[in-house]
Protein backbone atom coordinates (compact mmCIF):
# COMPACT_ATOMS: atom_id res chain seq x y z
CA UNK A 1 8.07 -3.57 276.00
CA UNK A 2 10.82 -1.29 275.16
CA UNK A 3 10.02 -1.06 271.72
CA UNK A 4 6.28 0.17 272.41
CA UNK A 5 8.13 3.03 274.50
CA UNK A 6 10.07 4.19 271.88
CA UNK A 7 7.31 3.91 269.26
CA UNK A 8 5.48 6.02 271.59
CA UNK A 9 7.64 8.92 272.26
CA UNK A 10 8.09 8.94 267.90
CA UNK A 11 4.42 9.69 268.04
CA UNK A 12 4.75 12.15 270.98
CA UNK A 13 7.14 14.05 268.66
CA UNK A 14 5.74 13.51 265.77
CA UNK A 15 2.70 15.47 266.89
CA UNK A 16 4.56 18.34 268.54
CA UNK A 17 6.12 18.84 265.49
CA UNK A 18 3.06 18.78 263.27
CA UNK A 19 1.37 21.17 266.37
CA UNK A 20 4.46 23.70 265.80
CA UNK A 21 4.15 23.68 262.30
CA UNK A 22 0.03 24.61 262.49
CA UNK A 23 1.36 27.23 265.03
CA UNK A 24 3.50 28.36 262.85
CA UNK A 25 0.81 28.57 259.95
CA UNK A 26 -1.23 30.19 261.94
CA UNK A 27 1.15 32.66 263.45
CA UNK A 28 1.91 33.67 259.74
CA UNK A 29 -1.64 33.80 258.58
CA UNK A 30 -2.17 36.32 261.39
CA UNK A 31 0.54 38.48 260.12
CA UNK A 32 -0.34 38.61 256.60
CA UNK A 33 -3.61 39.95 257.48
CA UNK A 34 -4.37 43.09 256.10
CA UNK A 35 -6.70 46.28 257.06
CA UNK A 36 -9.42 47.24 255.00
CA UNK A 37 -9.20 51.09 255.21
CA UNK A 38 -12.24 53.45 254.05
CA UNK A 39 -13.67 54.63 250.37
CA UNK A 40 -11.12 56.74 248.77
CA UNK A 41 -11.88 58.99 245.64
CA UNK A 42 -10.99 58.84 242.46
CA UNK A 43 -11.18 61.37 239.95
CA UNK A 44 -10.39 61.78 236.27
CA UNK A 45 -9.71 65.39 235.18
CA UNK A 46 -10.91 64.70 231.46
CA UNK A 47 -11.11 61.72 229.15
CA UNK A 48 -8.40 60.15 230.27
CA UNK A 49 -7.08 62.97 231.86
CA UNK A 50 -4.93 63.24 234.74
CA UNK A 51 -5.79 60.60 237.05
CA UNK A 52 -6.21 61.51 241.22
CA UNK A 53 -6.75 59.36 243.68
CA UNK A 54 -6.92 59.94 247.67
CA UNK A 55 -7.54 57.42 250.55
CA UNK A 56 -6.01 57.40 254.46
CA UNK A 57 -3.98 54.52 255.07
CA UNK A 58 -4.51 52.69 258.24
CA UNK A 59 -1.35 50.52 258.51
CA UNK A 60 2.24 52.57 258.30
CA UNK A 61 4.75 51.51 255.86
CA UNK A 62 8.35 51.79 255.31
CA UNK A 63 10.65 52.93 252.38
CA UNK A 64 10.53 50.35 249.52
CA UNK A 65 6.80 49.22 249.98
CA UNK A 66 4.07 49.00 247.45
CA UNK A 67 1.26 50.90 246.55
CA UNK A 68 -0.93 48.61 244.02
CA UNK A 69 -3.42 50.30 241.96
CA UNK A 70 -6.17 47.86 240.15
CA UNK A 71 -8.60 50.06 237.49
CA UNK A 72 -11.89 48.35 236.13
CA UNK A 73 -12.52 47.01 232.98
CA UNK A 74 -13.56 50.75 231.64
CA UNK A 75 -10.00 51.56 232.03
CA UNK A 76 -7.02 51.12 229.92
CA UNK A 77 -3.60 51.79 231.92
CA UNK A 78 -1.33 53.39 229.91
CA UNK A 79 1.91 50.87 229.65
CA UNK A 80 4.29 54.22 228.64
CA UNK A 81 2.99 55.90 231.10
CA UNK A 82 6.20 57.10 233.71
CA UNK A 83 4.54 60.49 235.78
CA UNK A 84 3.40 60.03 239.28
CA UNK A 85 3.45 61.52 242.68
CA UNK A 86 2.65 60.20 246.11
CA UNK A 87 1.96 62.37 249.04
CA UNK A 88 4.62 61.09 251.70
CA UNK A 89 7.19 60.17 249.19
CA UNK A 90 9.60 62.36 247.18
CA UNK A 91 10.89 59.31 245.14
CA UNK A 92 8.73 56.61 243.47
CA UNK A 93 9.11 54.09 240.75
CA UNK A 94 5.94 53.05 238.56
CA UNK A 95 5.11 49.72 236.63
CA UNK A 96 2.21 49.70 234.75
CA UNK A 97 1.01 46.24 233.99
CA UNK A 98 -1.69 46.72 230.98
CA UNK A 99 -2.91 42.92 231.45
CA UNK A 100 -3.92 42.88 235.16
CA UNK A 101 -4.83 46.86 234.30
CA UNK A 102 -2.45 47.64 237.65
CA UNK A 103 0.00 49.97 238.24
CA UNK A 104 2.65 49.19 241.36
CA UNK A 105 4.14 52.26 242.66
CA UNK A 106 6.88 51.57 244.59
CA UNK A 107 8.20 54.13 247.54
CA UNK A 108 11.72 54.85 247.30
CA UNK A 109 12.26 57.82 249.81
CA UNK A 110 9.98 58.51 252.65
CA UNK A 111 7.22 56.21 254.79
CA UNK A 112 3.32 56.83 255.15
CA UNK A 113 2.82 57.12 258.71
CA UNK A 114 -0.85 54.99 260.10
CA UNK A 115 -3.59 57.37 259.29
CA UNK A 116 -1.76 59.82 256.79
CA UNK A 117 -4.10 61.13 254.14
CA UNK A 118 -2.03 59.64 250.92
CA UNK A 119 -2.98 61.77 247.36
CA UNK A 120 -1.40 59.87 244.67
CA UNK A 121 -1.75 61.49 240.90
CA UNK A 122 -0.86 60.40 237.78
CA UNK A 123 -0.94 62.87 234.94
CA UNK A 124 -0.51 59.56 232.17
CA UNK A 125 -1.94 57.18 234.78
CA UNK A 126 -4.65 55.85 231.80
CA UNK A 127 -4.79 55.72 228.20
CA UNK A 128 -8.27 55.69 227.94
CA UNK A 129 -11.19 55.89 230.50
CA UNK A 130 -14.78 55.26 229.31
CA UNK A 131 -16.93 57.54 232.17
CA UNK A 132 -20.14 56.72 230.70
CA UNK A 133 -20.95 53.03 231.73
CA UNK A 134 -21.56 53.35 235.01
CA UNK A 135 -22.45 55.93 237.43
CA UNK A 136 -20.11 55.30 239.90
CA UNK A 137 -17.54 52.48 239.94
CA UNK A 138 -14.15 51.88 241.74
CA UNK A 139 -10.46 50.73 241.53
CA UNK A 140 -8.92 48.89 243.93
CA UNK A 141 -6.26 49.89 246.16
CA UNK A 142 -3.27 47.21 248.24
CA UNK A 143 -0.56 47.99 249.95
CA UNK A 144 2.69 45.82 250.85
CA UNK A 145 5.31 46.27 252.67
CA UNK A 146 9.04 45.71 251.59
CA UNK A 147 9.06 42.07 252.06
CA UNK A 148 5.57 41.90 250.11
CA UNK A 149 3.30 41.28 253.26
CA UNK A 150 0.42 42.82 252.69
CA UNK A 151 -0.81 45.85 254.70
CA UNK A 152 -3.92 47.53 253.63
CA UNK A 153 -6.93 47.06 250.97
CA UNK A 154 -9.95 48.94 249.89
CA UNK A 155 -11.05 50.77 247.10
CA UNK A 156 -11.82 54.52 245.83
CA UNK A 157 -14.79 55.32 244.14
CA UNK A 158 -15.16 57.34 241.15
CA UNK A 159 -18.58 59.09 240.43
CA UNK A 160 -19.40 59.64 237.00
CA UNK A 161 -23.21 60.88 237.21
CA UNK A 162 -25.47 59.66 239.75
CA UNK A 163 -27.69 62.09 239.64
CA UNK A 164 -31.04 61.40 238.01
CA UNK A 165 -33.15 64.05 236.64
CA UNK A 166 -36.74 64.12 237.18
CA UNK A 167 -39.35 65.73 235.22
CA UNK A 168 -43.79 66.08 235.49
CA UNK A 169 -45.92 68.53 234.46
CA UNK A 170 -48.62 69.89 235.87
CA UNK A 171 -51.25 71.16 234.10
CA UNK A 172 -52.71 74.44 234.46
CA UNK A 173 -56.42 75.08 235.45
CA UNK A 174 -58.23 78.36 235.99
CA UNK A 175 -62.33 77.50 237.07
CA UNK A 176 -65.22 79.98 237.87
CA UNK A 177 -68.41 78.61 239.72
CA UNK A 178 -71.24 81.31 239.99
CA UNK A 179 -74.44 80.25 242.69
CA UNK A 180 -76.93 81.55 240.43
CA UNK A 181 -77.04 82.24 236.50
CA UNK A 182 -80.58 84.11 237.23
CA UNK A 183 -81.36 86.87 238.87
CA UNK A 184 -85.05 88.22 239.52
CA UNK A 185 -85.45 92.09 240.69
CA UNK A 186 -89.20 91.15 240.81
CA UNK A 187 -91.34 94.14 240.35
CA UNK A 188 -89.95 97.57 240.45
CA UNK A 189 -91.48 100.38 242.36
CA UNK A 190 -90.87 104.12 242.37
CA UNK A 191 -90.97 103.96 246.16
CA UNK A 192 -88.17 101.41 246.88
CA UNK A 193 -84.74 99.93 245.34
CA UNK A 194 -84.72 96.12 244.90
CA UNK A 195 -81.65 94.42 244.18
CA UNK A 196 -80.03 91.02 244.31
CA UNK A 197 -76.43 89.44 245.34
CA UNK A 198 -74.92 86.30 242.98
CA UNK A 199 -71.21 85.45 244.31
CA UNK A 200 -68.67 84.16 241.93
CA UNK A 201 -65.56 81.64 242.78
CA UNK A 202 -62.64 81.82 241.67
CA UNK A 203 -59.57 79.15 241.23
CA UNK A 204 -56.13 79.16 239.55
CA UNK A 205 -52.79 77.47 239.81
CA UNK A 206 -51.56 79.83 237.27
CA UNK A 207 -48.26 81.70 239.64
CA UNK A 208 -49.09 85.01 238.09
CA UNK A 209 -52.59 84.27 239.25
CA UNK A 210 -56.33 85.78 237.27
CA UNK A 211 -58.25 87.93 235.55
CA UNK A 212 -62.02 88.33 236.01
CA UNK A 213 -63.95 90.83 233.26
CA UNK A 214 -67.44 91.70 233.21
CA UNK A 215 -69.79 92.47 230.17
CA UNK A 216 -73.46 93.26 228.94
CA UNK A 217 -75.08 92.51 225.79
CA UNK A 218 -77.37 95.37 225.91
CA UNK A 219 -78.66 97.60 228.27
CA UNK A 220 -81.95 96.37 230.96
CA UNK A 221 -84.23 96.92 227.86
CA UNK A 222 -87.89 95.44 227.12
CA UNK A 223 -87.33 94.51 223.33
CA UNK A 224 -89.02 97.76 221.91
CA UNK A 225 -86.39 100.28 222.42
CA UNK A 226 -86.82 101.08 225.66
CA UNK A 227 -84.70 100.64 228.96
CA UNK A 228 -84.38 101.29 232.46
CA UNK A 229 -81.70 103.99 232.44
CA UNK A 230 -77.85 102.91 234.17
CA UNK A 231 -76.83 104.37 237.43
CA UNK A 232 -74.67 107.60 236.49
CA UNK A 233 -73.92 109.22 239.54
CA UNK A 234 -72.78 106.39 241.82
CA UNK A 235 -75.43 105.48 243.90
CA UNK A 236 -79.17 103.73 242.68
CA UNK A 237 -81.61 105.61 244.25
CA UNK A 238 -85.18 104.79 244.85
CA UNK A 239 -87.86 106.99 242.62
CA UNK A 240 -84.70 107.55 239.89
CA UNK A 241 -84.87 105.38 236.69
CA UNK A 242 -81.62 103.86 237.66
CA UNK A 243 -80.13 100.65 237.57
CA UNK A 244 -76.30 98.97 238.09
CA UNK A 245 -73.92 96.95 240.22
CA UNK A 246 -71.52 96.98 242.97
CA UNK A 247 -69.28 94.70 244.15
CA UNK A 248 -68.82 93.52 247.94
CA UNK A 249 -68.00 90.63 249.99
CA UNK A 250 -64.24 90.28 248.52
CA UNK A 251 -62.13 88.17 249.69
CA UNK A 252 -58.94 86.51 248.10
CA UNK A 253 -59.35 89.03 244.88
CA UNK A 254 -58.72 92.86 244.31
CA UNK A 255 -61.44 94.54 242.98
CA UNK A 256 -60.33 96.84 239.85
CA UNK A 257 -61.63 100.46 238.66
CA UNK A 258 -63.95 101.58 238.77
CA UNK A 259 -65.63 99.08 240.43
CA UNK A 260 -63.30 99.14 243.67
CA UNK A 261 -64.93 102.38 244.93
CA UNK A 262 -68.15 100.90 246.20
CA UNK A 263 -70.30 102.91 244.31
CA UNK A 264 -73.09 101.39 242.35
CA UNK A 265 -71.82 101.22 238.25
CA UNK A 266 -72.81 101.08 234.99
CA UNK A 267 -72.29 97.26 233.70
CA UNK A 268 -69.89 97.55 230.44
CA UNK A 269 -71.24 96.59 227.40
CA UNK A 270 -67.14 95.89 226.04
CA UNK A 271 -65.21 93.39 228.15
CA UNK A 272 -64.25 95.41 231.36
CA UNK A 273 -61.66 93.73 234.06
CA UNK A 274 -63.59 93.90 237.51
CA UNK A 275 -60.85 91.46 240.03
CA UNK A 276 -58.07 89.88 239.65
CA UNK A 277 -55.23 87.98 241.46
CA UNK A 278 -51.51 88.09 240.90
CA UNK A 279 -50.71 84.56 242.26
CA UNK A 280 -52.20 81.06 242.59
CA UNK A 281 -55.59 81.30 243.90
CA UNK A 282 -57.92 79.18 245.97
CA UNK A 283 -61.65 79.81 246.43
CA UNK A 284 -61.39 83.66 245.69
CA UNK A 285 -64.84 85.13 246.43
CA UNK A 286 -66.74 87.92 245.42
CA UNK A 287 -70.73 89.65 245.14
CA UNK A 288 -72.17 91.19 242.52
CA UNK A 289 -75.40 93.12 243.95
CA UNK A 290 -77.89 94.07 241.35
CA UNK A 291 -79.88 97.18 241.77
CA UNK A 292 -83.27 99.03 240.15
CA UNK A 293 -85.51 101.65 240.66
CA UNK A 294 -87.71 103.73 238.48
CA UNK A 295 -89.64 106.70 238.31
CA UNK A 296 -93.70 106.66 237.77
CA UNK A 297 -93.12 107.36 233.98
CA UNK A 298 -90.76 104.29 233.49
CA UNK A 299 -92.13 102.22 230.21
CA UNK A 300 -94.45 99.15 231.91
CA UNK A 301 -92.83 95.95 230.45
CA UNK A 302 -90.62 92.45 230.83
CA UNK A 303 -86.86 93.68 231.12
CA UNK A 304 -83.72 91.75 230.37
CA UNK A 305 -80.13 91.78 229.85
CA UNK A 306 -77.50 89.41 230.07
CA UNK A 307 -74.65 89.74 231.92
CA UNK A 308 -71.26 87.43 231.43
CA UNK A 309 -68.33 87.38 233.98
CA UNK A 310 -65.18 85.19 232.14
CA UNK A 311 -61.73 84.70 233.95
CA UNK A 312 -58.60 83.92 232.48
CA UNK A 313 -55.05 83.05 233.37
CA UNK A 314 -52.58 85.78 234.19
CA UNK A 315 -50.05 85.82 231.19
């Protein structure tokens, strides 16, 4: 019976020990724990350059702790390099270990206080840095403290260019509808003035907008060298040989000389601007009225001209 007591309390301490020791484990896991602090920056002041890097710590640490700086693949640290400068710290040493691409900087004089913006720059930090493979990348950053427990980790982030460029075109358009390519005065009489409205459309994207011109072939003649006189004194009056246009119903467009005064005109017989628009445009409207009279001694016949409006884009 004695003996089973005694083999019992062994195992009773047997498992306090082995429950200390996972304490213990425990206890030192929790310690060694470090804080993951925010995205510094990294920059790189040519190719290599000088070499800047900020971040805020969030742990404080004392005189002789570490600063551990990891660079990517794209970059070579530069084994011979010595200059550096920490924010916080008027004394550092530097080792630069080109096969785990790390430099250690080491603070000598000074602490970094929780939550101190740290600047760190090295002016031969790199020997080379290849800023074309990827648009934005990172190096890692660790901090210990003077018995190597670690205290902080992140990264800063260098961008390179992450900017994307994008390009289209589109195409310009300028379009002219018209509601009627025909226009019939019917039969003219000395004792009335017939006439006739046609509207035009008008469309650009063009910025600088349109151009609209007006032209003739001939004048209203019957094929045998005879024609119905134009207008010549601004208005088409019944029992005058006269004939000519005005324009009205505008809207979207300005109406050019000498067409803008209202007045009935003479229809060009050289290309003649009669609107136009100085930016993009969007169902511009206008009338062209066609008007005739004649006197009793007017020529009997069939009349015709023809009349083309063009439009064009704004240079």
């Amino acid at each position: 019976m004695p003996k089973v007591n005694t083999s019992f309390r062994k195992c009773i301490s047997l498992l306090s020990v082995l429950y200390i020791l996972l304490l213990a484990l425990v206890i030192g896991n929790k310690t060694t724990q470090a804080a993951k602090i925010d995205d510094g920056a990294w920059t790189q002041s040519g190719s290599p350059g000088t070499t800047s890097i900020t971040f805020t710590n969030t742990t404080a640490s004392d005189s002789s702790s570490d600063i551990v700086l990891t660079f990517p693949a794209t970059a070579s640290v530069d084994q011979d390099g010595t200059s550096s400068t920490v924010s916080g710290s008027t004394a550092i040493t530097r080792s630069n270990n080109t096969i785990d691409n790390t430099i250690i900087l080491t603070i000598l004089d000074g602490t970094l206080a929780a939550g101190a913006s740290i600047t760190i720059t090295l002016a031969d930090g790199l020997s080379t840095y290849t800023a074309s493979t990827y648009a934005q990348e990172s190096l890692a950053i660790n901090t210990h403290n003077s018995a190597g427990t670690p205290l902080d980790f992140g990264v800063a982030l260098i961008t390179n260019d992450n900017t994307t460029t994008v390009t289209t075109q589109v195409p310009l358009f300028v379009n002219l509808a018209v509601d009627t390519t025909s226009i019939q005065l019917g039969t003219l009489s000395a004792s009335s003035v017939n006439e006739v409205d046609q509207t035009y459309t008008v469309n650009s994207n063009n910025r600088t907008g349109l151009t609209a011109a007006i032209e003739a072939d001939n004048d209203l003649n019957d094929g045998f060298g005879n024609d119905i006189n134009a207008v010549a004194d601004g208005t088409v009056t019944a029992g005058s040989e006269e004939y000519g246009i005005s324009v009205d119903n505008v809207s979207g467009v300005t109406v050019e000389p000498p067409f803008d005064s209202g007045d009935d005109e003479e229809i060009p017989q050289v290309l003649d601007n009669i609107a136009n628009a100085t930016t993009e445009i969007s169902n511009g409207t206008f009338d062209l009225n066609y008007k005739a009279s004649i006197t009793g001694t007017t020529i009997a016949g069939s009349y015709d001209q023809v009349v083309t409006l063009t439009v064009s884009s704004n240079p």
